[in-house]
ModelCIF file with pLDDT and N, C-alpha, C, O atoms, coordinates in Angstrom:
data_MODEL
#
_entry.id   MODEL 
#
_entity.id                         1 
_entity.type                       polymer 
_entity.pdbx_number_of_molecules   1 
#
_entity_poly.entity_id                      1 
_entity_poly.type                           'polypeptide(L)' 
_entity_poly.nstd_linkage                   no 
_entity_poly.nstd_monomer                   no 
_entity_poly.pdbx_seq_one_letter_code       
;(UNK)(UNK)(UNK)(UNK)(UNK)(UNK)(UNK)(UNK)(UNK)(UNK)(UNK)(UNK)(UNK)(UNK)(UNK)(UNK)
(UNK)(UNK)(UNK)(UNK)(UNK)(UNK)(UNK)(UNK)(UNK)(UNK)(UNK)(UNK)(UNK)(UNK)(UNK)(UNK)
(UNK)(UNK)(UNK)(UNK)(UNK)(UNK)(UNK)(UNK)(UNK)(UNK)(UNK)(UNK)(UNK)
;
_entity_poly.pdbx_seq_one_letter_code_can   XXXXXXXXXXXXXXXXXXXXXXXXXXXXXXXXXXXXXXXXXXXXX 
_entity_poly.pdbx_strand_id                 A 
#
loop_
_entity_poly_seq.entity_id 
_entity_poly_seq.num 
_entity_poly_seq.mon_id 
_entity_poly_seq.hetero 
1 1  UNK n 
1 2  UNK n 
1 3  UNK n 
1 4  UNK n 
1 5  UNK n 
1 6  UNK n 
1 7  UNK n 
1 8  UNK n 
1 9  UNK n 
1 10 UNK n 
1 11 UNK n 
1 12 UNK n 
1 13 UNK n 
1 14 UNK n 
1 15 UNK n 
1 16 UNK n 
1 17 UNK n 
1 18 UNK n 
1 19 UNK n 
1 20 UNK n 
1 21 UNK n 
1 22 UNK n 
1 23 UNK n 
1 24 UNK n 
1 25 UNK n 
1 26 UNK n 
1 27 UNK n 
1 28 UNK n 
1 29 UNK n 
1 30 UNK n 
1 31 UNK n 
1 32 UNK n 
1 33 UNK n 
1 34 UNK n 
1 35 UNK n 
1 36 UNK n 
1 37 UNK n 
1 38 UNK n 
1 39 UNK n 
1 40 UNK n 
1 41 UNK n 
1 42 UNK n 
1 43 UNK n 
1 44 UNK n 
1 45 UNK n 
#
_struct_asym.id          A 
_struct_asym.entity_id   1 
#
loop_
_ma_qa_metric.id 
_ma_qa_metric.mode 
_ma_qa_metric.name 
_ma_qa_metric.software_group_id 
_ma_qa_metric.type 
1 global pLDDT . pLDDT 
2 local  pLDDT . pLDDT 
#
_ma_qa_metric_global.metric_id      1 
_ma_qa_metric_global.metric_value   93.98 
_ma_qa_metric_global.model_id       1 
_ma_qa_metric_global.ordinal_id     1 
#
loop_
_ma_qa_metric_local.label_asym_id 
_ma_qa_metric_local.label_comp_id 
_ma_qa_metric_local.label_seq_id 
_ma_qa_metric_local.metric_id 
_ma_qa_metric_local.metric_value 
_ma_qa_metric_local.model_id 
_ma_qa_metric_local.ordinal_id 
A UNK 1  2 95.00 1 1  
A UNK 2  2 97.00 1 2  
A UNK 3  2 98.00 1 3  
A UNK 4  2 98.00 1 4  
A UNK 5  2 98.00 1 5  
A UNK 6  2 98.00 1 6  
A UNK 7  2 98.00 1 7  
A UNK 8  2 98.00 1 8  
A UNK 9  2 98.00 1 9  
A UNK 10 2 98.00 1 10 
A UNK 11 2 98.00 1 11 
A UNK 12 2 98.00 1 12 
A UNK 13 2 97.00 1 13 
A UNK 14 2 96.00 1 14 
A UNK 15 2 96.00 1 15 
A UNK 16 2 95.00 1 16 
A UNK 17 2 93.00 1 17 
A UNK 18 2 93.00 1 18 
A UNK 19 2 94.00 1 19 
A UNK 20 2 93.00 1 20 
A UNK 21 2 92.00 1 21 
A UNK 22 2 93.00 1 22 
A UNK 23 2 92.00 1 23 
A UNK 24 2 91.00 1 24 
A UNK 25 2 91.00 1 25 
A UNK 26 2 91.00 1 26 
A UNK 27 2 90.00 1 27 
A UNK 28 2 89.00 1 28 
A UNK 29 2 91.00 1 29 
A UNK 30 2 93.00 1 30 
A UNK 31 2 94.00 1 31 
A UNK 32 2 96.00 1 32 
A UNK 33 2 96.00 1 33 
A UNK 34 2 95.00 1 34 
A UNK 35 2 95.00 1 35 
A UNK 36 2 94.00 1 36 
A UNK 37 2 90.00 1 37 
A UNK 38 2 91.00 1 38 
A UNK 39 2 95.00 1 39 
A UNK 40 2 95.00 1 40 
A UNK 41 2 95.00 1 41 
A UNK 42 2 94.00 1 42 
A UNK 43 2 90.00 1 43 
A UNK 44 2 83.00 1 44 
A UNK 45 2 84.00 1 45 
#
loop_
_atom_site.group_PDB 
_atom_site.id 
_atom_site.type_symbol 
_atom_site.label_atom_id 
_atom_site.label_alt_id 
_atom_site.label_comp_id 
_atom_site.label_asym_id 
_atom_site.label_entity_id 
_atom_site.label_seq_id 
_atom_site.pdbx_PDB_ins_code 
_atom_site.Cartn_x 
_atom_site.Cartn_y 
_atom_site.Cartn_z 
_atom_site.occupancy 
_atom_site.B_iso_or_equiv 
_atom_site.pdbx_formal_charge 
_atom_site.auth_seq_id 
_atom_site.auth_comp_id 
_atom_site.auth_asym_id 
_atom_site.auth_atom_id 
_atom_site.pdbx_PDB_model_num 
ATOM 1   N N  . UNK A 1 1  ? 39.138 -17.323 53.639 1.00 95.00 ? 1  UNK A N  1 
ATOM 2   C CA . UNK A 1 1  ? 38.197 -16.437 52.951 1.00 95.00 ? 1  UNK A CA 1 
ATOM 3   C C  . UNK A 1 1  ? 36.770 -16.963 53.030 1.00 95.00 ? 1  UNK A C  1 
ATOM 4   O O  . UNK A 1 1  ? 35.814 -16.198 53.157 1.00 95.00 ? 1  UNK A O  1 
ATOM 5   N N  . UNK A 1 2  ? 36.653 -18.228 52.955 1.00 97.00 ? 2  UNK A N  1 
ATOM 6   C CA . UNK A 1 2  ? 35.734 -18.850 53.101 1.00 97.00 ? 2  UNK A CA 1 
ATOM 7   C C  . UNK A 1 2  ? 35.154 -19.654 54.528 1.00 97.00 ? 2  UNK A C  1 
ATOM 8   O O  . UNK A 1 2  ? 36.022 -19.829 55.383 1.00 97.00 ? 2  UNK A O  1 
ATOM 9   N N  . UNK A 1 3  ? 33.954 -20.086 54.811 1.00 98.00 ? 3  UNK A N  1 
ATOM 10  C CA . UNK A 1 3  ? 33.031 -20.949 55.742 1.00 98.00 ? 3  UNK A CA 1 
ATOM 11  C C  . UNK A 1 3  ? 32.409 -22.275 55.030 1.00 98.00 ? 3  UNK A C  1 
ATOM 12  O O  . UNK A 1 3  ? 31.521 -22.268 54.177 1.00 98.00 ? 3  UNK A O  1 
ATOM 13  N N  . UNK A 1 4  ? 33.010 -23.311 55.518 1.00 98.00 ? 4  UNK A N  1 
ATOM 14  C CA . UNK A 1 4  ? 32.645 -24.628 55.082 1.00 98.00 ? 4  UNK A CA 1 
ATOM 15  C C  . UNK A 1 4  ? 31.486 -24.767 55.853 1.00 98.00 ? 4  UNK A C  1 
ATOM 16  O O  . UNK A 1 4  ? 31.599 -24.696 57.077 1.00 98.00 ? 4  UNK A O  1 
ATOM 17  N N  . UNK A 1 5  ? 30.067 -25.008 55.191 1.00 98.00 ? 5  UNK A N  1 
ATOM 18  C CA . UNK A 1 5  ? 28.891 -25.315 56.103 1.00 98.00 ? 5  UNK A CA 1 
ATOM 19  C C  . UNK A 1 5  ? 28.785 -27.356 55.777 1.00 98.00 ? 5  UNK A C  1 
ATOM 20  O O  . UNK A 1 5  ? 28.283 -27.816 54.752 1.00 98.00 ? 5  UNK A O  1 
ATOM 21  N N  . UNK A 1 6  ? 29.189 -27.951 56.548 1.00 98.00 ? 6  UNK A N  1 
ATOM 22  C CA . UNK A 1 6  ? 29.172 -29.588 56.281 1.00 98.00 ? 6  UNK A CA 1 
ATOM 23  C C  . UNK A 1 6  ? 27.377 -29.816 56.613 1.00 98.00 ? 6  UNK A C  1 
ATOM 24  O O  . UNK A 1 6  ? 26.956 -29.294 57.646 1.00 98.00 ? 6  UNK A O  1 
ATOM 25  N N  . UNK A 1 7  ? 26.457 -30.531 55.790 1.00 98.00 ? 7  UNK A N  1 
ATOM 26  C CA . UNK A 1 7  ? 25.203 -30.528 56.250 1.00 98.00 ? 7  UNK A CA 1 
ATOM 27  C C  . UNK A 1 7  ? 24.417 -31.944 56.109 1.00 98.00 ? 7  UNK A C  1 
ATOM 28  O O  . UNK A 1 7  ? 24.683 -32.457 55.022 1.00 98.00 ? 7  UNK A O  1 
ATOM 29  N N  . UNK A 1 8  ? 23.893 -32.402 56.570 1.00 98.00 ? 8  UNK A N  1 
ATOM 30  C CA . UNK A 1 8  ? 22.962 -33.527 56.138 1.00 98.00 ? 8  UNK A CA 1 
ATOM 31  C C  . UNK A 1 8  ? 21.936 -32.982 55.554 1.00 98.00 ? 8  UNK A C  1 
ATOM 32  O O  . UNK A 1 8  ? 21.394 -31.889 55.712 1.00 98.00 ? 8  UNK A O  1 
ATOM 33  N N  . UNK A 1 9  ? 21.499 -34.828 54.099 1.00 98.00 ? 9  UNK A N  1 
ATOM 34  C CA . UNK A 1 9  ? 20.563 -34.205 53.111 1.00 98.00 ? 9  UNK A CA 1 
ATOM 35  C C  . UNK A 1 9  ? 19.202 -34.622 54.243 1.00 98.00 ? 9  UNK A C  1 
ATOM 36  O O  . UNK A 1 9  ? 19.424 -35.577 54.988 1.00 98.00 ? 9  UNK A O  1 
ATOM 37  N N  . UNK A 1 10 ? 18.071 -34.042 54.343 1.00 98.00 ? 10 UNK A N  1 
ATOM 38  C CA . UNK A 1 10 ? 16.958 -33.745 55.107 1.00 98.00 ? 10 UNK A CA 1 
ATOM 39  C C  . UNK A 1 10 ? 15.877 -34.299 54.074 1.00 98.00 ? 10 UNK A C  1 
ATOM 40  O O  . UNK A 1 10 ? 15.173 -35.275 54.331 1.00 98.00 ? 10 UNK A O  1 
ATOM 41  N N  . UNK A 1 11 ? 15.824 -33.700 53.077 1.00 98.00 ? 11 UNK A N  1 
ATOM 42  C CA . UNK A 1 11 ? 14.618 -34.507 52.270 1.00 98.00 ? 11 UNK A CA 1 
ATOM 43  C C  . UNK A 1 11 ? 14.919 -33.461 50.923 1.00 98.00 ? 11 UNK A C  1 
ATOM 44  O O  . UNK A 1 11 ? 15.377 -32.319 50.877 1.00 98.00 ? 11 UNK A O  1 
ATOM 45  N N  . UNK A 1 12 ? 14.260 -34.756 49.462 1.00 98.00 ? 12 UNK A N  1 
ATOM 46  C CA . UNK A 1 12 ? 14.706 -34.133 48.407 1.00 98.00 ? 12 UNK A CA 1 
ATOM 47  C C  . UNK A 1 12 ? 13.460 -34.264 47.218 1.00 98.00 ? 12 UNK A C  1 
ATOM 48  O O  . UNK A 1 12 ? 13.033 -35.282 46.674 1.00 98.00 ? 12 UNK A O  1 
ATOM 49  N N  . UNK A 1 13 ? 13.150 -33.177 47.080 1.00 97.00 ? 13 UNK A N  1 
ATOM 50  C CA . UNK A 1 13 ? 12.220 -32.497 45.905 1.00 97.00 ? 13 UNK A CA 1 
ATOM 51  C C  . UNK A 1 13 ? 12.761 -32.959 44.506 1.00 97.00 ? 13 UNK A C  1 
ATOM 52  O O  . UNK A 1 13 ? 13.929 -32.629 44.299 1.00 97.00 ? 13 UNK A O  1 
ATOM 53  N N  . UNK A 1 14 ? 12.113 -33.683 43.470 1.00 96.00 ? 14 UNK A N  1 
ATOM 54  C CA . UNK A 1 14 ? 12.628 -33.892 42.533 1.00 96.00 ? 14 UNK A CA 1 
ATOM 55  C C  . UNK A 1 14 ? 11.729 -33.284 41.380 1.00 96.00 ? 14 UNK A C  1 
ATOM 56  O O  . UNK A 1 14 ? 10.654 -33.001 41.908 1.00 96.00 ? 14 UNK A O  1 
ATOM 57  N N  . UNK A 1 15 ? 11.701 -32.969 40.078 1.00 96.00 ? 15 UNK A N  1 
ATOM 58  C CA . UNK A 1 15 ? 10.419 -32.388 39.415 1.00 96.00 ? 15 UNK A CA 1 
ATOM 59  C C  . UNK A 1 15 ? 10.135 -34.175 38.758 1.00 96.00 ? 15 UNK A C  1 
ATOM 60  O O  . UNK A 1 15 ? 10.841 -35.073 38.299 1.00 96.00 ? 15 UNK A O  1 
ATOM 61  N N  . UNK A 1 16 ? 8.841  -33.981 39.030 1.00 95.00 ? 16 UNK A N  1 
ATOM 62  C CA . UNK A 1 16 ? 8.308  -35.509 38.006 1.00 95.00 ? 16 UNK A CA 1 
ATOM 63  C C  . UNK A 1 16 ? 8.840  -35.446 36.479 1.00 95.00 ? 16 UNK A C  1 
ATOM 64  O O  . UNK A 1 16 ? 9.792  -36.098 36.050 1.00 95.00 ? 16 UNK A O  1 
ATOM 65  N N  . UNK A 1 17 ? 8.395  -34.936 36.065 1.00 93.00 ? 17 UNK A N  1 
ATOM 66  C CA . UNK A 1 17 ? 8.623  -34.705 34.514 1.00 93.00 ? 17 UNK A CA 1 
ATOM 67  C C  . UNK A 1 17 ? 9.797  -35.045 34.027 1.00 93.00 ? 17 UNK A C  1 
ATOM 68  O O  . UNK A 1 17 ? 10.012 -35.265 32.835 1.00 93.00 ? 17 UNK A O  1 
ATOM 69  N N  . UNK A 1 18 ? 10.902 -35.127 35.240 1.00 93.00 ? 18 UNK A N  1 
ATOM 70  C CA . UNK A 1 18 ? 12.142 -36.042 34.053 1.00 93.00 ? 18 UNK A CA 1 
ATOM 71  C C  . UNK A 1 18 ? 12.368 -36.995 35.111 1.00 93.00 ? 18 UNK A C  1 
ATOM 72  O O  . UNK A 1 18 ? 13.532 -37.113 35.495 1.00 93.00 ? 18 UNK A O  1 
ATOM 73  N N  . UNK A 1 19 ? 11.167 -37.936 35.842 1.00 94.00 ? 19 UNK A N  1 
ATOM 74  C CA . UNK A 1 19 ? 11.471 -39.340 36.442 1.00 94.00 ? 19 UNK A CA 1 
ATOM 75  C C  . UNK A 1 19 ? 11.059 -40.070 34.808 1.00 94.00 ? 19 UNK A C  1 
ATOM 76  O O  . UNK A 1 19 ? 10.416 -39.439 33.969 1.00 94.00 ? 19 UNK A O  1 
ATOM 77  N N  . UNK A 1 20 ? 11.387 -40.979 34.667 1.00 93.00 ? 20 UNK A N  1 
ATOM 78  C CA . UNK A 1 20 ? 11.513 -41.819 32.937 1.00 93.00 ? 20 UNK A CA 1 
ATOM 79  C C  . UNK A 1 20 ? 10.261 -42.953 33.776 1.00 93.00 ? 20 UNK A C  1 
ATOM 80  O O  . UNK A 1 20 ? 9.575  -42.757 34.779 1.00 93.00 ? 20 UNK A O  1 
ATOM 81  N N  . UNK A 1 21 ? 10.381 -44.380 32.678 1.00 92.00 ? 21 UNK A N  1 
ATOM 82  C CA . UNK A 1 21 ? 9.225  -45.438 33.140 1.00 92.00 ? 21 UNK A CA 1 
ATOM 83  C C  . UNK A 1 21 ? 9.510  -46.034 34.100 1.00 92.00 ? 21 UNK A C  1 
ATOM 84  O O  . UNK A 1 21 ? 8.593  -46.673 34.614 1.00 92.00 ? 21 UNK A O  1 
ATOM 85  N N  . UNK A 1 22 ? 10.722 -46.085 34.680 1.00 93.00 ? 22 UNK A N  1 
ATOM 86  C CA . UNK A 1 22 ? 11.133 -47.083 35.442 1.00 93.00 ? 22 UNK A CA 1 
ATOM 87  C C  . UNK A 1 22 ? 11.391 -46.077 36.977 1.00 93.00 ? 22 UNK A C  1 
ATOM 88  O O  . UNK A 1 22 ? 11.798 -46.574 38.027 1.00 93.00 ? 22 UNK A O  1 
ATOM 89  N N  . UNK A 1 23 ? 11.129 -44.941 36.837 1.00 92.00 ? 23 UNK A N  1 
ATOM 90  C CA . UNK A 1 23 ? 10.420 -43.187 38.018 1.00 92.00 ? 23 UNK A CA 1 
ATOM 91  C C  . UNK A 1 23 ? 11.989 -43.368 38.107 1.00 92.00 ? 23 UNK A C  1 
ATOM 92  O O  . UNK A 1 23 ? 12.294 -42.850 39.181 1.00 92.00 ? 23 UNK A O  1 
ATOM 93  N N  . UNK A 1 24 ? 13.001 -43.796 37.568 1.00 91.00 ? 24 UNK A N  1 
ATOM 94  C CA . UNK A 1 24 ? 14.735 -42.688 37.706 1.00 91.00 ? 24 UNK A CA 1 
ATOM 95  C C  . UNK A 1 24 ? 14.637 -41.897 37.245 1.00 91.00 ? 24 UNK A C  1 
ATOM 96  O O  . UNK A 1 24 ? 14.012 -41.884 36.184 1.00 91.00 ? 24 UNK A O  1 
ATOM 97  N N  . UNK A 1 25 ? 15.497 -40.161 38.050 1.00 91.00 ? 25 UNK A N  1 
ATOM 98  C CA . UNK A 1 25 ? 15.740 -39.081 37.734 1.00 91.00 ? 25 UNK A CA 1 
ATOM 99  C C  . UNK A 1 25 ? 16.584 -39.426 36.250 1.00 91.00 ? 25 UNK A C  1 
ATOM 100 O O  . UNK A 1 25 ? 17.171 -40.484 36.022 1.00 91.00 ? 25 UNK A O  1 
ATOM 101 N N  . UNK A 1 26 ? 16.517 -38.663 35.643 1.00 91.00 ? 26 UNK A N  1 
ATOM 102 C CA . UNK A 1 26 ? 16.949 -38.189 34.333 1.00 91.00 ? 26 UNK A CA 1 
ATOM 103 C C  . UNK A 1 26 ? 17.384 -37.012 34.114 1.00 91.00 ? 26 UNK A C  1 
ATOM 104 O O  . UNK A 1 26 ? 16.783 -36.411 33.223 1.00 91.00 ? 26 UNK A O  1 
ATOM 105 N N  . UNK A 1 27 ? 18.434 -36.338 34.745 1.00 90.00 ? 27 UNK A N  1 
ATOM 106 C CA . UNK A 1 27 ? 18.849 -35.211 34.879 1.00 90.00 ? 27 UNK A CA 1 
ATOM 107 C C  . UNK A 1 27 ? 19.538 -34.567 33.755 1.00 90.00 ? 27 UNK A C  1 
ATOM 108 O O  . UNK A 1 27 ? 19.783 -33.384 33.516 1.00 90.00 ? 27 UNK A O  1 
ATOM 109 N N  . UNK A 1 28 ? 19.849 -35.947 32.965 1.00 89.00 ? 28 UNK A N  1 
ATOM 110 C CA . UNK A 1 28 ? 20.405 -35.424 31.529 1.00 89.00 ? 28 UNK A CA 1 
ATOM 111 C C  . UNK A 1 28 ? 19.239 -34.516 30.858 1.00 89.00 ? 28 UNK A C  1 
ATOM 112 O O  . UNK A 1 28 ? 19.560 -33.703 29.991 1.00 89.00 ? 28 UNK A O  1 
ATOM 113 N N  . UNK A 1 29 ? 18.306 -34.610 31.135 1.00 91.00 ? 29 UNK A N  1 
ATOM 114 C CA . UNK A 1 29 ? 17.257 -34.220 30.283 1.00 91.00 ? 29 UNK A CA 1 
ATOM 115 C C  . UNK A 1 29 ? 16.789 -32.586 30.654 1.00 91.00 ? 29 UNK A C  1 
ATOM 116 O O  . UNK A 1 29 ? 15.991 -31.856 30.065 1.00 91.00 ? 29 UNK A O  1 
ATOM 117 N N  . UNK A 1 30 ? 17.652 -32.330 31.913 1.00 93.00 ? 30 UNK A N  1 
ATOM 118 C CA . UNK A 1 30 ? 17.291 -30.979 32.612 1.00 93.00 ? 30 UNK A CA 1 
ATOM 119 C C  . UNK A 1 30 ? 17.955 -30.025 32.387 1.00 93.00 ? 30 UNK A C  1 
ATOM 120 O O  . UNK A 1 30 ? 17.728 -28.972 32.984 1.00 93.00 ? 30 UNK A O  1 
ATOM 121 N N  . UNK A 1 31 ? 19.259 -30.167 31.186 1.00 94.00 ? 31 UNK A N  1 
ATOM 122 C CA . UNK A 1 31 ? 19.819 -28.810 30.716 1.00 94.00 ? 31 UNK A CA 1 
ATOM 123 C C  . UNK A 1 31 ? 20.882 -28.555 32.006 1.00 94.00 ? 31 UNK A C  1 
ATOM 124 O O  . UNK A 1 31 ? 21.614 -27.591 31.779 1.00 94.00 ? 31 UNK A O  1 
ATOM 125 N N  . UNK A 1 32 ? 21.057 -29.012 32.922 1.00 96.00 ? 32 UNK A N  1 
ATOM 126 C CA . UNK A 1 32 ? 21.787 -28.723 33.784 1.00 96.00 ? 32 UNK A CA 1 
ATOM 127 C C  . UNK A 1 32 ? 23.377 -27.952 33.182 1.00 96.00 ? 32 UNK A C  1 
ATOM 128 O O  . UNK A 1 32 ? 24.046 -28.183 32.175 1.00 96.00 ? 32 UNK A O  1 
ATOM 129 N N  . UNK A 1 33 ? 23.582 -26.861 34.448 1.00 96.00 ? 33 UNK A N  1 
ATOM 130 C CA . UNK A 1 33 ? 24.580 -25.874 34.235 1.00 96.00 ? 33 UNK A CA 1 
ATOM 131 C C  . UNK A 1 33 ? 25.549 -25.999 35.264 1.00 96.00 ? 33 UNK A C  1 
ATOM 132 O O  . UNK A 1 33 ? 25.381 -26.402 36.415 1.00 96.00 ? 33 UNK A O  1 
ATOM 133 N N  . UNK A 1 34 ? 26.692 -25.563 34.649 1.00 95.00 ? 34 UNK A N  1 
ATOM 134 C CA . UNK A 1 34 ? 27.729 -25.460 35.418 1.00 95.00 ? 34 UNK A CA 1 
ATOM 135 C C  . UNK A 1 34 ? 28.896 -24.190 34.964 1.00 95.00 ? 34 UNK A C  1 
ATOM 136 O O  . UNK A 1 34 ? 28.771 -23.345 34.077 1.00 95.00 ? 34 UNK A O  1 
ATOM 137 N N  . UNK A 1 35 ? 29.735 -24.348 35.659 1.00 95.00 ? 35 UNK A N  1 
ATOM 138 C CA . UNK A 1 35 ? 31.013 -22.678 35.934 1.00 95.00 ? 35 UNK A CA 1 
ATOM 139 C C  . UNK A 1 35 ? 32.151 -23.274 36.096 1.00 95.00 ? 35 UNK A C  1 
ATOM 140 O O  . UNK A 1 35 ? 32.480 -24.282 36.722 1.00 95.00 ? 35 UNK A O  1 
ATOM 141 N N  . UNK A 1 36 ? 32.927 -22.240 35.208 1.00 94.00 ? 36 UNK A N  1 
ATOM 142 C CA . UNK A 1 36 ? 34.048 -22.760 34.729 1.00 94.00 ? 36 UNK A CA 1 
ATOM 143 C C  . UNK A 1 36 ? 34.972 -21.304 34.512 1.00 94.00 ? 36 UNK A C  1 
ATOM 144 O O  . UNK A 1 36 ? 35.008 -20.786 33.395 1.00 94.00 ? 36 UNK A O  1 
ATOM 145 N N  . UNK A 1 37 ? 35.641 -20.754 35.572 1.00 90.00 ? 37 UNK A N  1 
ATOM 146 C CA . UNK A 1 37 ? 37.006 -19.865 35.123 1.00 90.00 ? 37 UNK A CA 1 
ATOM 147 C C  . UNK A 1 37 ? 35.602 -18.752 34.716 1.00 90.00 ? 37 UNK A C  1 
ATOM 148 O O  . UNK A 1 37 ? 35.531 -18.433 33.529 1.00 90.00 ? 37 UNK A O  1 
ATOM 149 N N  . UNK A 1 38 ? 34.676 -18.264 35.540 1.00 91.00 ? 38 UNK A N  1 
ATOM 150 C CA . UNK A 1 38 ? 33.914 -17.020 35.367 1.00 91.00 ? 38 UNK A CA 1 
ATOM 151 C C  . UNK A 1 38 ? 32.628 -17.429 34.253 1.00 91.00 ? 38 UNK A C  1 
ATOM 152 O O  . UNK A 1 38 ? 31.815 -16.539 34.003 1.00 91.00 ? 38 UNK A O  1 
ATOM 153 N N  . UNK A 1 39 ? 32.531 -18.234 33.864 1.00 95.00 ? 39 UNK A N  1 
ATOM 154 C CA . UNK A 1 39 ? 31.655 -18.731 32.442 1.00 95.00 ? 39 UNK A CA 1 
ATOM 155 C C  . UNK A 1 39 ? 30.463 -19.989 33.355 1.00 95.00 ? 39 UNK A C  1 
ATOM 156 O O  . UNK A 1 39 ? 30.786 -20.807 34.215 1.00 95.00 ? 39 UNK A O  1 
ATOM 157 N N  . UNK A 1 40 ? 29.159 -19.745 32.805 1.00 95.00 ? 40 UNK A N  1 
ATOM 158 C CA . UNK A 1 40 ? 28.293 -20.345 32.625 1.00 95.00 ? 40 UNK A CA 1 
ATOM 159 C C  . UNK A 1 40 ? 28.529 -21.471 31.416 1.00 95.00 ? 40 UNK A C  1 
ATOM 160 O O  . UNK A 1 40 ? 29.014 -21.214 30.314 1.00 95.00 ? 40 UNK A O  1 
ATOM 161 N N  . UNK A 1 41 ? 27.994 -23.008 31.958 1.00 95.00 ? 41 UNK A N  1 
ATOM 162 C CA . UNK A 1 41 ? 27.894 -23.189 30.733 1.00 95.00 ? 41 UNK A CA 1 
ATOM 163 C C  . UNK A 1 41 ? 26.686 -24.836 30.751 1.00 95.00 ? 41 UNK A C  1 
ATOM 164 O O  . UNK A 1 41 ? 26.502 -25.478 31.785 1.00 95.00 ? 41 UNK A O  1 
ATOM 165 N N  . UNK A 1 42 ? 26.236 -25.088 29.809 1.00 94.00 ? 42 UNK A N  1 
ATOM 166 C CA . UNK A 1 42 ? 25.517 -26.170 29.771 1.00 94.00 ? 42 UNK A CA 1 
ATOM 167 C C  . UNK A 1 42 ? 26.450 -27.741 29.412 1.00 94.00 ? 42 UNK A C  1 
ATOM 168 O O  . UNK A 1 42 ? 27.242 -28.097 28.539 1.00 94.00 ? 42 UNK A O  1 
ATOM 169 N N  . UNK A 1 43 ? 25.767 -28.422 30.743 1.00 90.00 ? 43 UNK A N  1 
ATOM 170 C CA . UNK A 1 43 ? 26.080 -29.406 30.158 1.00 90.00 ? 43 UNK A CA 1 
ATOM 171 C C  . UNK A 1 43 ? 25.873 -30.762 29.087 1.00 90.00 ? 43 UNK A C  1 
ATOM 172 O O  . UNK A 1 43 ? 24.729 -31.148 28.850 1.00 90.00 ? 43 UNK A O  1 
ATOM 173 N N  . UNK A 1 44 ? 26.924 -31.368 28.538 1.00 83.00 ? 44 UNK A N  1 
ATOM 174 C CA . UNK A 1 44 ? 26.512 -31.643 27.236 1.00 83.00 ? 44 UNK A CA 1 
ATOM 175 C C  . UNK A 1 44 ? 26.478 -33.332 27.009 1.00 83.00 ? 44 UNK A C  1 
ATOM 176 O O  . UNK A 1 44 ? 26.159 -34.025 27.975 1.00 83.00 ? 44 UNK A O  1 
ATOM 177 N N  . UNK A 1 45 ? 26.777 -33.903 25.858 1.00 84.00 ? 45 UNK A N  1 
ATOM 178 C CA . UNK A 1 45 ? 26.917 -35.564 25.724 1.00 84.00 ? 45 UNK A CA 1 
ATOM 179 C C  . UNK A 1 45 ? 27.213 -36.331 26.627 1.00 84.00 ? 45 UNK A C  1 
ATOM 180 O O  . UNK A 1 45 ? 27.286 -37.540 26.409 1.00 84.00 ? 45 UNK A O  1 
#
């Protein structure tokens, strides 16, 4: 049913605003989402 596209990463855009003092991503801090059985949902702790 599906097409597996296998790809190399090329170059990666990060937003500044959640690099912390030490410039690591902090992605906890980005509300990040995910899907689950048809459902949106945020991830949490």
């Amino acid at each position: 049913s599906h097409d597996l596209f296998l790809a190399t990463v090329e170059s990666v855009a990060v937003e500044e605003a959640l690099l912390d003092e030490a410039d690591s991503l902090r992605l906890d801090r980005a509300g990040l989402a995910a899907y689950s059985h048809g459902s949106y949902m945020e991830l949490g702790r």
